[in-house]
Protein backbone atom coordinates (compact mmCIF):
# COMPACT_ATOMS: atom_id res chain seq x y z
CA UNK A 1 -37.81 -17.56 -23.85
CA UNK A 2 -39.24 -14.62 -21.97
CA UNK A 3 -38.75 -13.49 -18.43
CA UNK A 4 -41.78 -15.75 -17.29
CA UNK A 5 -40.95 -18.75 -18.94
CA UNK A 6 -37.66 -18.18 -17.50
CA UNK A 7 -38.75 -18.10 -13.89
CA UNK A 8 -40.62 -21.41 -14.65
CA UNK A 9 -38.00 -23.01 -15.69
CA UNK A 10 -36.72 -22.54 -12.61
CA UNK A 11 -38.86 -24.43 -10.88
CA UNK A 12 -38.02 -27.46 -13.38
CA UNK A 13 -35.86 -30.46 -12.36
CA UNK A 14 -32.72 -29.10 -13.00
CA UNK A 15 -29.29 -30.47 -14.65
CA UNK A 16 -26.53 -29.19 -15.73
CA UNK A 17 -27.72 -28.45 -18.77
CA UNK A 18 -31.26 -26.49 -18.16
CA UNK A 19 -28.30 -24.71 -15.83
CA UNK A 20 -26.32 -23.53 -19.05
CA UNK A 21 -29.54 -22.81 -21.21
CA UNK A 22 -31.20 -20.33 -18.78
CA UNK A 23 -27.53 -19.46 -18.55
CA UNK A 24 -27.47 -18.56 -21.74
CA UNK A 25 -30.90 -17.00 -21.46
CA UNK A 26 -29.55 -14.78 -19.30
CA UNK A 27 -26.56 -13.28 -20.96
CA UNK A 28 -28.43 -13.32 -24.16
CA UNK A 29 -31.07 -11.81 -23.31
CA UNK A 30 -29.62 -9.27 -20.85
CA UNK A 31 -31.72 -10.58 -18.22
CA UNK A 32 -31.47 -8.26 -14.99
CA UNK A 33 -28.48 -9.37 -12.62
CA UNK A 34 -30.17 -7.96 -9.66
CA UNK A 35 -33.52 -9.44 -10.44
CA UNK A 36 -31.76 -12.78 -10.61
CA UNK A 37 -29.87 -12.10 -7.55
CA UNK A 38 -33.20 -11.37 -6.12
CA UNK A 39 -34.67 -14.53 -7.37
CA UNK A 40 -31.85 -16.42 -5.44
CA UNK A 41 -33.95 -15.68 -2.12
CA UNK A 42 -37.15 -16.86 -3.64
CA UNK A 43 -39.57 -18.45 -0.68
CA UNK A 44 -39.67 -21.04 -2.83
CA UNK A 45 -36.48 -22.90 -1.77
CA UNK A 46 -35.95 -25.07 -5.13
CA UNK A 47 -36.59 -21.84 -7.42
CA UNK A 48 -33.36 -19.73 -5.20
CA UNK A 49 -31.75 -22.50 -5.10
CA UNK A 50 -31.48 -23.07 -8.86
CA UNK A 51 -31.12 -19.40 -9.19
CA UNK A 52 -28.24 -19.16 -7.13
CA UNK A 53 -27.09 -21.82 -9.79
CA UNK A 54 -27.60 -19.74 -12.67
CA UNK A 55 -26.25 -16.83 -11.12
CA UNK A 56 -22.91 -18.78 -10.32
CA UNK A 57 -22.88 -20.24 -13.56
CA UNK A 58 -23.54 -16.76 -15.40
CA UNK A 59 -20.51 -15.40 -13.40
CA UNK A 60 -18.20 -18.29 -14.42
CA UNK A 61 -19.16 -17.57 -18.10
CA UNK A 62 -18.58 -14.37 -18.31
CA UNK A 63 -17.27 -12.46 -14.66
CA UNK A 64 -16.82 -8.80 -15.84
CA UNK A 65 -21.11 -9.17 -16.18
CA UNK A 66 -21.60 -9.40 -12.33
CA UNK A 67 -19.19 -6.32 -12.08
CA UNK A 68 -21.68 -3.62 -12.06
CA UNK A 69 -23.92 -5.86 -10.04
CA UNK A 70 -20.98 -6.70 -7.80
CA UNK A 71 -22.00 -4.42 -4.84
CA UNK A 72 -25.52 -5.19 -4.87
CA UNK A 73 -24.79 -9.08 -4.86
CA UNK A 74 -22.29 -7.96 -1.31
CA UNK A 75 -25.07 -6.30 0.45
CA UNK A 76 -27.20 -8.91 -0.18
CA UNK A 77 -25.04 -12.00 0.87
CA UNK A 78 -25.63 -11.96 4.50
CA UNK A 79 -29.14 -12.60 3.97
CA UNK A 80 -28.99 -16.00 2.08
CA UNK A 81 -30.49 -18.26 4.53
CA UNK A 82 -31.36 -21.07 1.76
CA UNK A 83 -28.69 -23.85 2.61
CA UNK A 84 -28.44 -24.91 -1.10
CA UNK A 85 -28.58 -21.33 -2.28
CA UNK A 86 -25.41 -20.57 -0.11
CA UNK A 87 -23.54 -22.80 -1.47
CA UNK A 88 -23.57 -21.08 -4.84
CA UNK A 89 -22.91 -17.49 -3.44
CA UNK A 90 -20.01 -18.73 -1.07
CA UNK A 91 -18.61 -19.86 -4.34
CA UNK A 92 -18.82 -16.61 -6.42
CA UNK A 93 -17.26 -14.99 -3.55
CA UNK A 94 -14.11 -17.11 -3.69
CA UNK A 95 -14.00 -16.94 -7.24
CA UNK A 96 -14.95 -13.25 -7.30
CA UNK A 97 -11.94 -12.64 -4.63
CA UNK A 98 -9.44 -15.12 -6.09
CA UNK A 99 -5.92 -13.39 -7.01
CA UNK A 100 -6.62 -14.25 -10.79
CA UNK A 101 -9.88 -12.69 -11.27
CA UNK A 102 -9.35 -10.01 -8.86
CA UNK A 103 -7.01 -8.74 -10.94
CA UNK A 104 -10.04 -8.50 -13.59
CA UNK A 105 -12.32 -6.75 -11.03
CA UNK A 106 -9.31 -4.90 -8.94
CA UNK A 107 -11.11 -1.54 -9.71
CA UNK A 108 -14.81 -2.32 -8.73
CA UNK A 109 -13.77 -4.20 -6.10
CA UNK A 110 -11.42 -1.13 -4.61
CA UNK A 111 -14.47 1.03 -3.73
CA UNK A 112 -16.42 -2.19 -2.01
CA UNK A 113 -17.17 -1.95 1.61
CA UNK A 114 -16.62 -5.67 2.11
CA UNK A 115 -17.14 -6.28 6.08
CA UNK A 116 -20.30 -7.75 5.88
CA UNK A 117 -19.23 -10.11 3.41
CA UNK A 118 -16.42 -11.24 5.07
CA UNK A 119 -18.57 -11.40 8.59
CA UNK A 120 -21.15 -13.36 6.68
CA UNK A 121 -18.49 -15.42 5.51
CA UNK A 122 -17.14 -16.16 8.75
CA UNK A 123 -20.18 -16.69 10.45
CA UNK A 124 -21.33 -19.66 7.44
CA UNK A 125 -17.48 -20.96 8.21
CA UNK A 126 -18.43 -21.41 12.49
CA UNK A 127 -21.48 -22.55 11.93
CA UNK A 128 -22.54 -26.28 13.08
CA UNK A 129 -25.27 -26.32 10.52
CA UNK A 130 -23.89 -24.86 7.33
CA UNK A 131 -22.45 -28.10 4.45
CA UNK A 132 -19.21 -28.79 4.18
CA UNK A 133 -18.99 -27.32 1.15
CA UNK A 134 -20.17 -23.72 1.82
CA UNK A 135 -17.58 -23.85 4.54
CA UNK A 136 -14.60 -25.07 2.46
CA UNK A 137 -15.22 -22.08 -0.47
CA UNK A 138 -15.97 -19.67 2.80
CA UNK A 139 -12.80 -20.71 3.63
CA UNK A 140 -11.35 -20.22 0.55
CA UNK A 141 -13.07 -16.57 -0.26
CA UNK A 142 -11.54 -15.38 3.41
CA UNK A 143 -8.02 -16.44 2.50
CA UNK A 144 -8.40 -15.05 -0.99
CA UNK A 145 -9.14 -11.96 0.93
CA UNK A 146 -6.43 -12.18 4.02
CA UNK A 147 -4.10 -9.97 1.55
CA UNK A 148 -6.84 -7.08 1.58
CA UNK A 149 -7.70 -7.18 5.28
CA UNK A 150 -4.66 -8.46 7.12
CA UNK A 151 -6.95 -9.33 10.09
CA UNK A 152 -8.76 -11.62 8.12
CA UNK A 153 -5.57 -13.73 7.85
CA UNK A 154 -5.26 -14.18 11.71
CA UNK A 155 -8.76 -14.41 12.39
CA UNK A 156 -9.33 -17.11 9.67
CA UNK A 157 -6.00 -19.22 10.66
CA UNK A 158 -7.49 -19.31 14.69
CA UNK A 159 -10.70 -20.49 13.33
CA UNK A 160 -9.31 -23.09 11.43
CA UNK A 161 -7.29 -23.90 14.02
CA UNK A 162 -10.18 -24.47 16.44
CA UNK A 163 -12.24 -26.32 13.84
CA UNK A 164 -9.82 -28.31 11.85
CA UNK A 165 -10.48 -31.31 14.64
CA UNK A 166 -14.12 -30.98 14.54
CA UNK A 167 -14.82 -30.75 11.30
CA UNK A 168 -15.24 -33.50 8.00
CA UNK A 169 -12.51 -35.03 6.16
CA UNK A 170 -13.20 -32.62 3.42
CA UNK A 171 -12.74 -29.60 5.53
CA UNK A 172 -9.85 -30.38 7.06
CA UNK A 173 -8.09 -31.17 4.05
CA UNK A 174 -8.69 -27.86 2.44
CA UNK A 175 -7.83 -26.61 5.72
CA UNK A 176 -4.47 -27.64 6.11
CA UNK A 177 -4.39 -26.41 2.33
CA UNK A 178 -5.05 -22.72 3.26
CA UNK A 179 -3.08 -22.66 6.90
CA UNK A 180 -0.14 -23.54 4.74
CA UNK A 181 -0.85 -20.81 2.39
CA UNK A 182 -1.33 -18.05 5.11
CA UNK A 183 1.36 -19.62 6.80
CA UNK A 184 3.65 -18.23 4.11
């Protein structure tokens, strides 16, 4: 598979499995990380949105591959407008941040400027608009990253506070989840 016939499969109906192929493709083939980041904001919704797939999936393979790719994937989080897309990249972020593989990426992750990230974050968590399930692994890459920037602790248990009661089932489960947590 080359590049091209990469991007078109893309475009395919995808499952999990044309997921972990171009997956595959990807790492095999040493495929660009910031091309494919790029490729998340395609204006083709379907084609960033399976992207963004990949990308995640790449990154649960094999983490320490986004690593020199790390800062580039921060600046451009903000700009993720693709609902589906988002998803994906709030979910690299709380996996990215989490204590285990932070550990793995404690040295990259050192020299980050992360403010943006963690304002994009927030905003995706307040928003009316944004799925349930960007907002619950927001949620979850903010308290991952309360023990970095102690304001983020404080900020993210008000918000929760505020939204617990007007927010899905789902989200206030993993809510009361991460309160408890910061609570500690």
């Amino acid at each position: 598979m080359n590049n091209k016939e990469f991007i078109a499969g893309l475009s395919l109906t995808f499952t999990k499995n044309n997921v972990n192929q171009l997956s595959a493709f990807v790492l095999e083939a040493d495929f660009p990380l910031n091309d494919l980041i790029d490729l998340t904001f395609h204006e083709e919704r379907k084609i960033g949105f399976h992207a963004a797939w990949v990308l995640e999936t790449v990154f649960l393979m094999k983490p320490l591959v986004l690593v020199p790719h790390l800062a580039y994937f921060i600046q451009r989080f903000p700009e993720q407008r693709n609902p589906s897309a988002r998803r994906h990249f709030a979910k690299i972020a709380a996996v990215f941040s989490a204590p285990k593989t932070a550990l793995l990426l404690e040295k990259k992750l050192e020299g980050l400027e992360l403010d943006q990230l963690i304002e994009a974050l927030f905003s995706w968590l307040i928003d009316e608009k944004v799925a349930v399930a960007v907002k619950v692994q927001s949620m979850q890459a903010l308290a991952n990253l309360s023990g970095r920037y102690l304001w983020v602790r404080e900020e993210l248990l008000e918000t929760l506070k505020f939204f617990s009661d007007r927010e899905r089932k789902a989200f206030f489960s993993r809510s009361k989840q991460i309160q408890k947590l910061l609570s500690k």
